[in-house]
Structures are given as structure tokens and as C-alpha cells.
Protein backbone atom coordinates (compact mmCIF):
# COMPACT_ATOMS: atom_id res chain seq x y z
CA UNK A 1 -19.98 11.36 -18.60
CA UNK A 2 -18.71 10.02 -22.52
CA UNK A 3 -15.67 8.99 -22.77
CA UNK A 4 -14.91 12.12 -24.49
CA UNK A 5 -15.89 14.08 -21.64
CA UNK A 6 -13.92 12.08 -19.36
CA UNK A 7 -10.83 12.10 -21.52
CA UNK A 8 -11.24 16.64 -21.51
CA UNK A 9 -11.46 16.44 -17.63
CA UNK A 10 -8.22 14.54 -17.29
CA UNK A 11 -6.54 16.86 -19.97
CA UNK A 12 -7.85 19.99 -17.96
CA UNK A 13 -6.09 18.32 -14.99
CA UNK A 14 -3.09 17.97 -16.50
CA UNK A 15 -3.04 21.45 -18.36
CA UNK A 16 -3.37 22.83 -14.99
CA UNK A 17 -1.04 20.79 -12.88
CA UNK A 18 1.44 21.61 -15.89
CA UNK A 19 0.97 24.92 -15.39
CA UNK A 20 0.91 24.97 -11.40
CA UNK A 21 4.87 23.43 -12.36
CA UNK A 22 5.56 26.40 -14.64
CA UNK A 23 5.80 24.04 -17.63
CA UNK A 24 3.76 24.11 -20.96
CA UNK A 25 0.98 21.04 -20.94
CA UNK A 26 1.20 18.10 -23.29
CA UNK A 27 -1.93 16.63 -24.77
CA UNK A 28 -2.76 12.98 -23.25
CA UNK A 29 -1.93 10.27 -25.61
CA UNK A 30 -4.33 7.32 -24.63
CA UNK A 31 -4.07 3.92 -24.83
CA UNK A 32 -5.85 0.57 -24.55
CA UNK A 33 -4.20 -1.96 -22.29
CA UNK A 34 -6.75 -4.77 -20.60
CA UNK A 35 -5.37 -6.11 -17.41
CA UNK A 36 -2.59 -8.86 -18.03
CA UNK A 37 -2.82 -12.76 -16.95
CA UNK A 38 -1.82 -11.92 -13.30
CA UNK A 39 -4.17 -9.09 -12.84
CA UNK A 40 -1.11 -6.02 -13.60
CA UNK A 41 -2.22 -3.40 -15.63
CA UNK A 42 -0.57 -0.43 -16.70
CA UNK A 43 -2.22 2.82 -15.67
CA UNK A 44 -0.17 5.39 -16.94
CA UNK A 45 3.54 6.73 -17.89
CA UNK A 46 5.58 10.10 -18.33
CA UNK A 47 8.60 9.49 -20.84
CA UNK A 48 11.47 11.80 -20.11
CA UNK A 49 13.09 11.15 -23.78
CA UNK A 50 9.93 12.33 -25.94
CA UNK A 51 7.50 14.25 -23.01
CA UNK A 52 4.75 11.84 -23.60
CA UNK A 53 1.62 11.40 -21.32
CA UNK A 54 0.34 8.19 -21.78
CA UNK A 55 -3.22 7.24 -19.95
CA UNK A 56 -4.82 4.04 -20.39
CA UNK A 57 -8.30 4.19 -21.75
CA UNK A 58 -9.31 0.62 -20.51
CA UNK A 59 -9.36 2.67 -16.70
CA UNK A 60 -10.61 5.60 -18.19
CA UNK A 61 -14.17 5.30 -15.40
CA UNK A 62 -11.52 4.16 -12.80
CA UNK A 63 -11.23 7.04 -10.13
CA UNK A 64 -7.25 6.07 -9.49
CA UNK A 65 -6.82 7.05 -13.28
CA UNK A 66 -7.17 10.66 -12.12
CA UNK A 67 -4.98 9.87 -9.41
CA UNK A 68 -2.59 8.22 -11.94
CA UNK A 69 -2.51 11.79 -14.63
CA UNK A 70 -1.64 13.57 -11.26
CA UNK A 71 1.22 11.60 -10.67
CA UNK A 72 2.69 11.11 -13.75
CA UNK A 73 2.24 15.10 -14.76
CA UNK A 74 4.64 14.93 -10.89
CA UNK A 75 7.07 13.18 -13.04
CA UNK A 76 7.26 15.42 -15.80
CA UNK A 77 7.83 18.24 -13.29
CA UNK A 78 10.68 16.19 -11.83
CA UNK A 79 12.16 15.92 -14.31
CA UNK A 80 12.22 19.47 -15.36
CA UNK A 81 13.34 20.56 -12.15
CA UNK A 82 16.58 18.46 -12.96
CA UNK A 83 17.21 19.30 -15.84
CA UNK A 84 16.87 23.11 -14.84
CA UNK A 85 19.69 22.60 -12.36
CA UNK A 86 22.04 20.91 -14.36
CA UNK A 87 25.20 23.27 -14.88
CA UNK A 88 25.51 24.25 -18.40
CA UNK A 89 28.73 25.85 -20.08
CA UNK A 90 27.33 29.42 -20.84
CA UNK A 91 27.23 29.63 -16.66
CA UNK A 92 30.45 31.08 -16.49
CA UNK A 93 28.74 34.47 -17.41
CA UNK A 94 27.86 36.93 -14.99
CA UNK A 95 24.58 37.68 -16.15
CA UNK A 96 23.16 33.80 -16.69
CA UNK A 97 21.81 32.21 -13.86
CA UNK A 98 23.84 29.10 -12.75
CA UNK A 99 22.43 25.98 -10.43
CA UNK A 100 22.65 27.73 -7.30
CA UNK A 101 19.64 30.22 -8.37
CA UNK A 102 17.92 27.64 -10.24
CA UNK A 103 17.36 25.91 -6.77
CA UNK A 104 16.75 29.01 -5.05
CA UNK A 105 14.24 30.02 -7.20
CA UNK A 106 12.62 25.85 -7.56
CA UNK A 107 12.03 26.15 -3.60
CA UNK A 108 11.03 29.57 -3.45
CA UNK A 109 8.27 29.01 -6.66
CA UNK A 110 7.54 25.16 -5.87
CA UNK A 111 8.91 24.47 -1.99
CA UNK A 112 11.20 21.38 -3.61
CA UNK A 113 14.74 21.73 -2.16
CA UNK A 114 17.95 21.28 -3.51
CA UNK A 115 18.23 17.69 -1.72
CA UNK A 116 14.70 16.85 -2.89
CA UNK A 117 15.91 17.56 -6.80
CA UNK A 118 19.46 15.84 -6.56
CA UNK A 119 17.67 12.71 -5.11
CA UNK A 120 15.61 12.91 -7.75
CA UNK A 121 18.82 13.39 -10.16
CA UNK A 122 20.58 10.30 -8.47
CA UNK A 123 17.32 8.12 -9.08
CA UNK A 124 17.13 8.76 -12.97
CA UNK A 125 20.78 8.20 -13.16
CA UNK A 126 21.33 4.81 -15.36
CA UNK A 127 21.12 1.47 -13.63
CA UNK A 128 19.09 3.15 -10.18
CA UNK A 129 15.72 3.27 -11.21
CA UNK A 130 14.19 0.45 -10.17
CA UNK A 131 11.25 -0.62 -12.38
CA UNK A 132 8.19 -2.92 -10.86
CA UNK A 133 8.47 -5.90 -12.47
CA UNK A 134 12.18 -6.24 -10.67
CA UNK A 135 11.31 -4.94 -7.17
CA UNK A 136 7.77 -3.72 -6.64
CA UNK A 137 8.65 -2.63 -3.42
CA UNK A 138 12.03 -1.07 -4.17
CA UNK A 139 10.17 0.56 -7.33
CA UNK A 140 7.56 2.08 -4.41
CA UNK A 141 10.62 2.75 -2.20
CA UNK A 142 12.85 4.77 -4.43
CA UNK A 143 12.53 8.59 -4.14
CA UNK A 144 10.83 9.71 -7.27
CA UNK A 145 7.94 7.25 -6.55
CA UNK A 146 7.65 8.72 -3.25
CA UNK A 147 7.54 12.34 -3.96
CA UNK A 148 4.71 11.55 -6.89
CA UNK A 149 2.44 10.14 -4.58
């Protein structure tokens, strides 16, 4: 396969994993990132602030880097699943949905329960995610790591 090819197999991945989640897909934003002195390399991130999906290129015939879009596509659907059950002031009204059918319906659509979610919510909260290069295995420890593997 070209790299081109490659690079529209790992968007149609993500366009349908996106979709599986109920979400609208994001185009892959590639990079190039060689290995650094100690042999770590960066495979992949989802940002939360801007809804990016970054892939490195440099892995781009690596089989993991599937793995990796997979994963990080998990994130994104994380973190939407959060953010749908956050409480928001119009919930008061009788005919919006509050939290408690937000969950309902995340477990009935996705089989994620409410405990799943909030540890999710807890992990993203300031100062407790725990990035590699402080704790490798606290990073692989921590709940949203977990659940996107």
C-alpha cells in the first residue's frame, strides 16, 4: 500500500469507530516524530480542548499504529460520554433530559456504566492524570488508559 492508501484506511477506521460512538469523525492530522534518544516515540494523541487526532506518520507501516487510531478515537468517546453527563442549568425543565438519562441511555447504546464514566470524569479532573514520562506504570494503571486498551 502508498502511504496515501495507508493514511485512507486509518481514516476509514476512525470514521467508523466515531460513528460506532455516535459522534461525528475528525479527519487525522499526521505527524512526523522519529523515535527519541531513549528509543520513546510518540504514536498518537486525542486532545480534549481542540478534538484533534494526531497519528504519527514515521509508524505509519507499523501494525500497532492501527491499534494506536483505535485507542485514541476510545478517548475521544470518553470524553464525550463525560461531557454528556455533566448537569447543565437548563435541566431543571421537565422536558430536557438531565444526567440520570444520559447514563441510562450511554449503557443502554454503548454498555459503559455510570461508574465506568465518573471514573473516567475523576481521571481528567486537574492534577490526576498521570502522564508517562512521570509514572509509566501509573499512566498504564489509571482508568482511562485501561478502558482504551
Amino acid at each position: 500500500m502508498t502511504p496515501e492508501q495507508k493514511k485512507a484506511v486509518l481514516q476509514e477506521m476512525v470514521d467508523q469507530e466515531f460513528e460506532r460512538y455516535g459522534m461525528d469523525p475528525v479527519d487525522i492530522s499526521f505527524f512526523y516524530e522519529e523515535p527519541d534518544e531513549n528509543g520513546m516515540i510518540t504514536y498518537g494523541s486525542w486532545s480534549d480542548g481542540d478534538g484533534e487526532l494526531r497519528m504519527n506518520e514515521y509508524l505509519l507501516y507499523s501494525p500497532d499504529l492501527a491499534l494506536t487510531t483505535v485507542h485514541e478515537v476510545r478517548h475521544a468517546a470518553q470524553h464525550e460520554f463525560v461531557e454528556q453527563t455533566e448537569g447543565g442549568m437548563w435541566d431543571w425543565l421537565p422536558w430536557v433530559d438531565g444526567p440520570e438519562a444520559d447514563y441510562e441511555r450511554i449503557e443502554e447504546g454503548h454498555g459503559i456504566t455510570r461508574e465506568e464514566v465518573e471514573a473516567w470524569r475523576e481521571n481528567n479532573e486537574p492534577g490526576n492524570y498521570i502522564s508517562p514520562e512521570d509514572d509509566y506504570e501509573g499512566y498504564r494503571d489509571q482508568p482511562v488508559e485501561v478502558d482504551a486498551r
